[in-house]
Structure formats: C-alpha cells, structure tokens
Protein backbone atom coordinates (compact mmCIF):
# COMPACT_ATOMS: atom_id res chain seq x y z
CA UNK A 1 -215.85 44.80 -10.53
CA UNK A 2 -212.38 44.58 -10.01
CA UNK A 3 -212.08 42.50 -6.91
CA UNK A 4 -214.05 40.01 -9.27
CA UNK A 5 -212.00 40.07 -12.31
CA UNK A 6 -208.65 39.93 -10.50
CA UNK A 7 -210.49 36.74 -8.69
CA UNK A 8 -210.80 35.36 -11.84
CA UNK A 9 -207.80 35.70 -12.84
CA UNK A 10 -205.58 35.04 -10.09
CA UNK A 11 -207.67 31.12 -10.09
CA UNK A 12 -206.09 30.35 -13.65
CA UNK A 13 -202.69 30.14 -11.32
CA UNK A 14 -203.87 29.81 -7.78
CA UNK A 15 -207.45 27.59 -7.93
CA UNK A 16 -208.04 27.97 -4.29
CA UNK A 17 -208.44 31.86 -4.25
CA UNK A 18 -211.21 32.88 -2.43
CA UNK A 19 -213.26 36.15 -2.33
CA UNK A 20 -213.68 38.04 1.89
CA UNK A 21 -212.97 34.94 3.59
CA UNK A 22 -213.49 35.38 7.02
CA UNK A 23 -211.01 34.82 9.86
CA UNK A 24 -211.46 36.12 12.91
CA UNK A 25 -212.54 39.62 12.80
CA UNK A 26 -210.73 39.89 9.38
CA UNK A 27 -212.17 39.61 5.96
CA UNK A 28 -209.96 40.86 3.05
CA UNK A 29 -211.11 41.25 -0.60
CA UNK A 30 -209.46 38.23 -1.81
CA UNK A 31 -207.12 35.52 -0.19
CA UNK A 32 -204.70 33.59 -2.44
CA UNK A 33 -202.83 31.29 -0.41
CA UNK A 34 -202.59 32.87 3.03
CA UNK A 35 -201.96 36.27 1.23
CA UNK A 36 -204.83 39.02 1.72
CA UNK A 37 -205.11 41.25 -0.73
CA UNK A 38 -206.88 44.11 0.23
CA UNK A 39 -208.62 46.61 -2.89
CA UNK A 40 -209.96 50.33 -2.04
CA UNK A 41 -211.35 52.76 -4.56
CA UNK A 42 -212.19 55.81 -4.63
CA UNK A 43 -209.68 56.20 -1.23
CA UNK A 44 -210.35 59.13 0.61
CA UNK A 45 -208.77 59.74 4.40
CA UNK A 46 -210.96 57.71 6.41
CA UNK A 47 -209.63 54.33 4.40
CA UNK A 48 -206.60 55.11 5.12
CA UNK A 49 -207.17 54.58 9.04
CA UNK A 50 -209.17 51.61 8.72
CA UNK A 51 -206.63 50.07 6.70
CA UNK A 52 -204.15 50.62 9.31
CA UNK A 53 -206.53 49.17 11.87
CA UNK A 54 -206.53 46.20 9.42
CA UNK A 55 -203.09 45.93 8.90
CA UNK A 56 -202.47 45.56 13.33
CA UNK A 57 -205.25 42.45 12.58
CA UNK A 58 -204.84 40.76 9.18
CA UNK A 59 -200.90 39.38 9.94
CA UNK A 60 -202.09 36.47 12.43
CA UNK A 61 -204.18 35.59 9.54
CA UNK A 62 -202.27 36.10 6.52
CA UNK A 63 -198.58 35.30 7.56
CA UNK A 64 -197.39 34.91 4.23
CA UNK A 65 -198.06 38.61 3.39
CA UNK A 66 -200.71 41.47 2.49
CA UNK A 67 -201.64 43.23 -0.73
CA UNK A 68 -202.98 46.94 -0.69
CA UNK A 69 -204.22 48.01 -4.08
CA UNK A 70 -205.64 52.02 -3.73
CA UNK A 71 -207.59 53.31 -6.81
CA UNK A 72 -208.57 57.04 -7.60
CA UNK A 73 -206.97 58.11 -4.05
CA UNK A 74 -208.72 61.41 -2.93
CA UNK A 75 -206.46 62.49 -0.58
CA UNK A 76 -203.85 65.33 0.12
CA UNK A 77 -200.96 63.83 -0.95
CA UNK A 78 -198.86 65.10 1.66
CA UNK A 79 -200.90 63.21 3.96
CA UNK A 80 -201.01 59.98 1.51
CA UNK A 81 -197.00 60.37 2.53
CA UNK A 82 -197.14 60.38 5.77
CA UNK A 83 -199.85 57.62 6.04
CA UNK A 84 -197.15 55.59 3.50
CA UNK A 85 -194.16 56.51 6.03
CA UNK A 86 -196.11 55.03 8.85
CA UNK A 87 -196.97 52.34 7.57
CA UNK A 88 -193.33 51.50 6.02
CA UNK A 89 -192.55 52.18 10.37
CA UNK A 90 -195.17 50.57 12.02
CA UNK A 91 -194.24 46.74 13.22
CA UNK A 92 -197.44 45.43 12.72
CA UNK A 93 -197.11 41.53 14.58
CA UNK A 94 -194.06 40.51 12.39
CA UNK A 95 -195.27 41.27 9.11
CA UNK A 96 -192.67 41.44 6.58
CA UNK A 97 -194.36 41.11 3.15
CA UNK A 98 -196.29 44.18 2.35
CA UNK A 99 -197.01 45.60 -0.80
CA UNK A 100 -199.06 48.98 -1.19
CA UNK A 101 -199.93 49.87 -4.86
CA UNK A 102 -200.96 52.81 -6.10
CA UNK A 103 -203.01 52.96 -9.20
C-alpha cells in the first residue's frame, strides 16, 4: 500500500515515475528519474542480503542514485549495524547516492 501511495505522490512532481520497471535483472519498487527506490517491510535478516545483492546490480541501472526505505525491521540490531557499516564500505560499481531510511 505504500509503494502505491508514495507512487502517487511522487507523480504530482515527477509524472514519469514508474512502479518495478524492469532493467536487466533489476526491478525496484519505484523508479523516479533513473533513481530506484527500493521499499521492504516487515525486514527481517534475509532482506537484508538480498538487498545487498541488489545494491552490486541496481547502479548500472540507476546511476543517478538508490533509495532504501526499511519498515518494522525484525532484526538484531547489532546485526542491522553491521549490515549498515557494510554497506556505508562496500563500493558497489561507483555508486555515490545512497540513502537507507529507517522507519
């Protein structure tokens, strides 16, 4: 429900939003301009590794940057942290506009 709502709203601005356009082996929730935005909740530990998997792929299709929006994360925070940390570390094909938020 959210994916559709922020579609919605995100169109008022940006009219050529798009809901899991495909590219490649890559389909975010929503692409606004060559930006994937990428929405997960409930997050529990196995989303955590497939979003790193799609954060090694999305870049050569969404060079001007990547969203991450976790809801209701069910996991050990300590190892939330050190899946953040990695993330903040990892060179993943020259992306350098990457925003995780936490909700």
């Amino acid at each position: 429900m959210f994916q559709a709502e922020l579609t919605q709203y995100l169109r008022r601005d940006f009219p050529s939003t798009h809901i899991e356009v495909q590219r490649g082996s890559s389909r975010p929730d929503i692409d606004v301009n060559g930006i994937g935005i990428e929405i997960k909740g409930p997050t529990y530990d196995i989303d955590l590794v497939t979003l790193f998997d799609k954060l090694g792929r999305y870049p050569q299709w969404f060079p001007k940057g990547i969203i991450i929006v976790l809801f209701d994360v069910k996991v050990n925070p300590h190892r939330y942290e050190e899946w953040l940390n990695s993330v903040k570390n990892t060179k993943f094909h020259g992306l350098t506009n990457l925003e995780i938020i936490k909700k």
